[in-house]
Protein backbone atom coordinates (compact mmCIF):
# COMPACT_ATOMS: atom_id res chain seq x y z
CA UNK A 1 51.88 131.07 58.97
CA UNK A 2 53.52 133.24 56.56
CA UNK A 3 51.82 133.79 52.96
CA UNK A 4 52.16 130.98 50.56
CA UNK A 5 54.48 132.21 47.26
CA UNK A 6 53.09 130.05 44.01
CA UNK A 7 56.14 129.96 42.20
CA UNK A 8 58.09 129.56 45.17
CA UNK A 9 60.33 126.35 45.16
CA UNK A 10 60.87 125.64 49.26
CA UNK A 11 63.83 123.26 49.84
CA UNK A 12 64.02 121.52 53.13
CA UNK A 13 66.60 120.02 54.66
CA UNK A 14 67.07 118.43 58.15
CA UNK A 15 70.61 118.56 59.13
CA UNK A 16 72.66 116.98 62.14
CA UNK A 17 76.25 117.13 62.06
CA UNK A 18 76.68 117.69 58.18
CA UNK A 19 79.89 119.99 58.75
CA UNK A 20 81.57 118.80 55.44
CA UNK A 21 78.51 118.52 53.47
CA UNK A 22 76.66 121.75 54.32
CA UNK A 23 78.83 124.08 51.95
CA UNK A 24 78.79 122.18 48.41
CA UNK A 25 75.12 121.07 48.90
CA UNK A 26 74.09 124.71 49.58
CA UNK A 27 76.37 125.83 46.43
CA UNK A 28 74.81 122.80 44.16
CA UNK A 29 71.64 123.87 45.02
CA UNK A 30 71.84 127.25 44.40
CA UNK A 31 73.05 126.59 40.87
CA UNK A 32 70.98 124.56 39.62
CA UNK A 33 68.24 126.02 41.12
CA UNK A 34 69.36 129.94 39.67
CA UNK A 35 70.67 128.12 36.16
CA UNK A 36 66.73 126.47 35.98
CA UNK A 37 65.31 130.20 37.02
CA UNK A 38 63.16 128.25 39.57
CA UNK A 39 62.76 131.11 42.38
CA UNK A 40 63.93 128.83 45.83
CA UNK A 41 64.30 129.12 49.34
CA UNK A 42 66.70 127.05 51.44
CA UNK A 43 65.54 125.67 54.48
CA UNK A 44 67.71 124.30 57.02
CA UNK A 45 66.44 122.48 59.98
CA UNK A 46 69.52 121.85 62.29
CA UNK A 47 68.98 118.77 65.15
CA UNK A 48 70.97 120.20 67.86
CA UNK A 49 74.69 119.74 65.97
CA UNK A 50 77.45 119.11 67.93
CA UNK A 51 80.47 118.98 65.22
CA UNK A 52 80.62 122.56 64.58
CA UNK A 53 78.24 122.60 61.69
CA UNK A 54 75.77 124.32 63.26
CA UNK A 55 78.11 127.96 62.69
CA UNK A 56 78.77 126.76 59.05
CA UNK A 57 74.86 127.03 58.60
CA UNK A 58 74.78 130.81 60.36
CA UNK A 59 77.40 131.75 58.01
CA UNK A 60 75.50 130.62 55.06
CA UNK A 61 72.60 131.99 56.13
CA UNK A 62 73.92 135.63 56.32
CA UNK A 63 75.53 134.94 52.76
CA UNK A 64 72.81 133.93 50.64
CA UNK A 65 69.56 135.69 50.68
CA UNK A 66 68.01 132.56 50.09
CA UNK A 67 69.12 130.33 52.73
CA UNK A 68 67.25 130.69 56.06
CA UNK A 69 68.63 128.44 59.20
CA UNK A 70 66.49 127.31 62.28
CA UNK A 71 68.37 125.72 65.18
CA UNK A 72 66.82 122.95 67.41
CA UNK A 73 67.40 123.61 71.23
CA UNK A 74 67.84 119.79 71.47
CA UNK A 75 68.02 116.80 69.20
CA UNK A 76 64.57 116.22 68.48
CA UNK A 77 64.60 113.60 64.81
CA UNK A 78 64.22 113.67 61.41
CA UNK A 79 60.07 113.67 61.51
CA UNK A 80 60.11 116.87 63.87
CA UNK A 81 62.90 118.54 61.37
CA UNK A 82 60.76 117.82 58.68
CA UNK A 83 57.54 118.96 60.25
CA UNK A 84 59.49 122.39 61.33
CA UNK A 85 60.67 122.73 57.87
CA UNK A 86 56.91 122.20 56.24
CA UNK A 87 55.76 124.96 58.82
CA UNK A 88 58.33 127.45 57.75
CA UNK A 89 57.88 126.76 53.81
CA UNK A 90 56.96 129.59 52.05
CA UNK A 91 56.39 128.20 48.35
CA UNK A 92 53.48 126.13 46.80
CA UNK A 93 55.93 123.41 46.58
CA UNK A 94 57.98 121.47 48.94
CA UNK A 95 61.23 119.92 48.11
CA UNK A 96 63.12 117.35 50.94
CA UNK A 97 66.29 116.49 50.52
CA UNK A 98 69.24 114.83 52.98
CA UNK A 99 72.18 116.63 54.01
CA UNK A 100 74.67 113.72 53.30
CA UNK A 101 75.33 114.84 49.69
CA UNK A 102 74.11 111.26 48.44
CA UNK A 103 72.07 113.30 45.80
CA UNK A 104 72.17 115.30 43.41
CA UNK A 105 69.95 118.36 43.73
CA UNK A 106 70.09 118.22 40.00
CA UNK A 107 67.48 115.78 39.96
CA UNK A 108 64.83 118.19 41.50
CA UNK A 109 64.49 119.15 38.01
CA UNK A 110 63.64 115.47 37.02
CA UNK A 111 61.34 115.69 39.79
CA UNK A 112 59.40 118.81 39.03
CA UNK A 113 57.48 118.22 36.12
CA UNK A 114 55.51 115.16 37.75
CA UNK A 115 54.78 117.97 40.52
CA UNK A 116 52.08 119.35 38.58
CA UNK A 117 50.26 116.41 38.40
CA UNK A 118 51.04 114.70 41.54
CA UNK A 119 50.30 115.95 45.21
CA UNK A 120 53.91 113.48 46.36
CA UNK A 121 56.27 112.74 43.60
CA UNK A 122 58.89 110.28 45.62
CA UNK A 123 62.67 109.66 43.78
CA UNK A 124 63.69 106.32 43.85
CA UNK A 125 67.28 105.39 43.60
CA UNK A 126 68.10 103.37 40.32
CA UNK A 127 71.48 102.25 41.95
CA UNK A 128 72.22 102.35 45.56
CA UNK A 129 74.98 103.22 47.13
CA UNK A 130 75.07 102.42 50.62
CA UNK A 131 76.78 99.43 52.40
CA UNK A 132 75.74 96.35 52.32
CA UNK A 133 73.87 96.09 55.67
CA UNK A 134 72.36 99.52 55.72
CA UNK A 135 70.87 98.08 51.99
CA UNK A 136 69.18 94.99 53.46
CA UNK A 137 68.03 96.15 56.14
CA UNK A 138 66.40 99.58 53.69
CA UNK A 139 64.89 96.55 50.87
CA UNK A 140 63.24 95.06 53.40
CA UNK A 141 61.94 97.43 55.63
CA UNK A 142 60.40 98.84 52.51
CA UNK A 143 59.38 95.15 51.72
CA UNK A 144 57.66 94.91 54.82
CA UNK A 145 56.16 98.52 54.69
CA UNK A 146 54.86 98.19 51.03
CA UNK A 147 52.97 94.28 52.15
CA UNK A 148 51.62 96.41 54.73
CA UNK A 149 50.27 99.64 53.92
CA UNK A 150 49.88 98.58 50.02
CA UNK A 151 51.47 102.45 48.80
CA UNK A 152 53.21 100.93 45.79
CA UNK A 153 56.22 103.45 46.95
CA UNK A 154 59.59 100.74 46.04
CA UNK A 155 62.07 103.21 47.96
CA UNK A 156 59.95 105.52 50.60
CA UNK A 157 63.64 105.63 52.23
CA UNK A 158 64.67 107.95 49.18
CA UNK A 159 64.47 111.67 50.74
CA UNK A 160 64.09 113.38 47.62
CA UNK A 161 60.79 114.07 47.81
CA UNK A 162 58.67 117.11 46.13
CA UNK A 163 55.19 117.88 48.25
CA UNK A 164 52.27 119.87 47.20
CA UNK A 165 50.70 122.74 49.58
CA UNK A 166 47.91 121.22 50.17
CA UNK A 167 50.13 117.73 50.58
CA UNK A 168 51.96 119.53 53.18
CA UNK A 169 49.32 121.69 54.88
CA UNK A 170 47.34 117.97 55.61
CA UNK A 171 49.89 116.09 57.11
CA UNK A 172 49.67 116.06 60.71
CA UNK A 173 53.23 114.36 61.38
CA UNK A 174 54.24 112.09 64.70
CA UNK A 175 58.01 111.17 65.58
CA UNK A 176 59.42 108.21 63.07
CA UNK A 177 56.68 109.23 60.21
CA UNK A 178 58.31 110.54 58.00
CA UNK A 179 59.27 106.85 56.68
CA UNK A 180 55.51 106.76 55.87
CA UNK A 181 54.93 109.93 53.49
CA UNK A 182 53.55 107.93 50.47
CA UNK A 183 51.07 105.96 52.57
CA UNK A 184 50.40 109.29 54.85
CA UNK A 185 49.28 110.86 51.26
CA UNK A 186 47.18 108.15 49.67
CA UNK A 187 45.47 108.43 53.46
CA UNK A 188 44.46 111.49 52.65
CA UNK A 189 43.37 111.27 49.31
CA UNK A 190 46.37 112.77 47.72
CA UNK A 191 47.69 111.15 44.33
CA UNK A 192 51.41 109.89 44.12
CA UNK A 193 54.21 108.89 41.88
CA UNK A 194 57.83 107.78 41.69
CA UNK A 195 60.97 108.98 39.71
CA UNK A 196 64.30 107.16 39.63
CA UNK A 197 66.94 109.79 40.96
CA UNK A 198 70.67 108.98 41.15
CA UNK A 199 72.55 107.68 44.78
CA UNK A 200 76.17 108.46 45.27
CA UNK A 201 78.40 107.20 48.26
CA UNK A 202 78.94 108.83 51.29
CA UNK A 203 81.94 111.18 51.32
CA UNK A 204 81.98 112.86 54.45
CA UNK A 205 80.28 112.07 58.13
CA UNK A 206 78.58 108.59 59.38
CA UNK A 207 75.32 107.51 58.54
CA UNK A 208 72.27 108.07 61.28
CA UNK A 209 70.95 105.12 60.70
CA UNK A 210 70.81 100.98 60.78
CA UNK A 211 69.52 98.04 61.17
CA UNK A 212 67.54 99.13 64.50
CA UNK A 213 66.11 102.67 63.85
CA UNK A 214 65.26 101.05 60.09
CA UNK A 215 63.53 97.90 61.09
CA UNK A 216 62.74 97.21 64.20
CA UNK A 217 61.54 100.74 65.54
CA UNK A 218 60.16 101.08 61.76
CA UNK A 219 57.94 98.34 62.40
CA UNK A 220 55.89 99.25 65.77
CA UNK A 221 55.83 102.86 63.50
CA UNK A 222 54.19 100.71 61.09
CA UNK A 223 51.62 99.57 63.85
CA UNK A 224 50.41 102.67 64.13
CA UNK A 225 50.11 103.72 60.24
CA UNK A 226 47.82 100.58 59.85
CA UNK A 227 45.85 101.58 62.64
CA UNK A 228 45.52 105.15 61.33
CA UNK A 229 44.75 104.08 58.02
CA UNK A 230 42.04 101.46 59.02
CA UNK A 231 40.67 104.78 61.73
CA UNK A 232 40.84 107.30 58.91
CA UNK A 233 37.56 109.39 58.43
CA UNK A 234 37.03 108.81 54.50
CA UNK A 235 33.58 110.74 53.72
CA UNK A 236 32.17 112.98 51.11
CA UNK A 237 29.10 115.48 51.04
CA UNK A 238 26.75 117.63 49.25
CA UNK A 239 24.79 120.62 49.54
CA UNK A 240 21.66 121.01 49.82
CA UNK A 241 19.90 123.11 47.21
CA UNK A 242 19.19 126.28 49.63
CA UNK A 243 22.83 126.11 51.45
CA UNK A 244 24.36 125.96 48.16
CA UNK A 245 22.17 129.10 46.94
CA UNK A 246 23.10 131.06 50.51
CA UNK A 247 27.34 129.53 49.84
CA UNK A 248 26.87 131.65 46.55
CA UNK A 249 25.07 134.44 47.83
CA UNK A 250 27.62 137.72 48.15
């Protein structure tokens, strides 16, 4: 794994036929990130593209010395874009963020205060701007999710995210959990907060995802977060006088 940069800001983005979108986010992102002097890396995940976009992302990768660009061989999901993008992160910080353009990357910097404080600091949408089943069918997933798994997270959904190192170096990730962060962090220990980020409507490309892939498969995904936080191993320890004397011996 390569050597962790502390004031490295690591943006990752998963990415599957994006063709339109690829372009301005990369150029919003840049800009804020360069007017905010945050140092950054771009990280694009791409899940096997078939519109074209996939050659958009190799030309912005040899423009911008920032931007780096992994291809999947075949479409693999969000969860195993995000876990590839975690693995490839070089900075002490984590951001995620959709390719769709339905945020603004200006909000990162609404985000990154509560990062120093917070091992998962998750945006929630004040106003959403989605259609009106791909909204029900979000509330109450995360509805059903929150009764569930008690994480207190109103809009998990929300993929403006900002992870901590050791967040990120914990999280052993299976396909369809990445709609679990919040309760995959409290799991673990790991302290997390919410910040309302703005939605805008879809411009260009089709959504990934409906009423099946957000309810129905989200729920047997659910299952199995229950049973892995019932199964968790939750234990602390001490030293004993002498190891702790040898632990602090040169």
């Amino acid at each position: 794994m390569s050597q962790h940069n502390h004031s490295l800001l690591s943006v990752v983005i998963p990415i599957h036929n994006e063709r339109d979108n690829v372009s301005p986010l990369t150029e919003q992102i840049i800009r804020v990130l360069s007017d905010a002097q945050e140092p950054y890396e771009i990280i694009f995940i791409d899940d096997a593209s078939t519109d074209g976009g996939d050659v958009i992302l190799d030309k912005l990768d040899a423009a911008h010395e920032g931007v780096r660009v992994f291809h999947f061989a075949q479409r693999c999901g969000q969860t195993a874009a995000f876990d590839a993008g975690f693995k490839q992160a070089r900075g002490d910080h984590v951001v995620t963020l959709d390719g769709d353009l339905q945020y603004d990357p200006a909000d990162i910097l609404r985000l990154l205060p509560l990062s120093k404080n917070f091992d998962l600091v998750c945006g929630r949408r004040a106003t959403r701007n989605d259609d009106a089943i791909r909204g029900f069918s979000s509330r109450l997933a995360n509805e059903v999710r929150n009764f569930v798994t008690r994480d207190h997270v109103h809009d998990t959904g929300c993929s403006l995210k900002i992870f901590s190192r050791n967040l990120v170096d914990r999280l052993q990730l299976f396909d369809g959990m990445h709609r679990f962060f919040p309760a995959l962090a409290k799991m673990h220990g790991c302290t997390v907060t919410e910040c309302d980020v703005q939605h805008f409507p879809r411009v260009h490309g089709e959504s990934k995802y409906g009423i099946w892939n957000r309810l129905w498969r989200g729920l047997v995904d659910l299952c199995a977060v229950w049973w892995m936080n019932r199964r968790c191993l939750r234990y602390e320890y001490r030293f004993s006088a002498a190891t702790q004397t040898k632990k602090e011996s040169p």
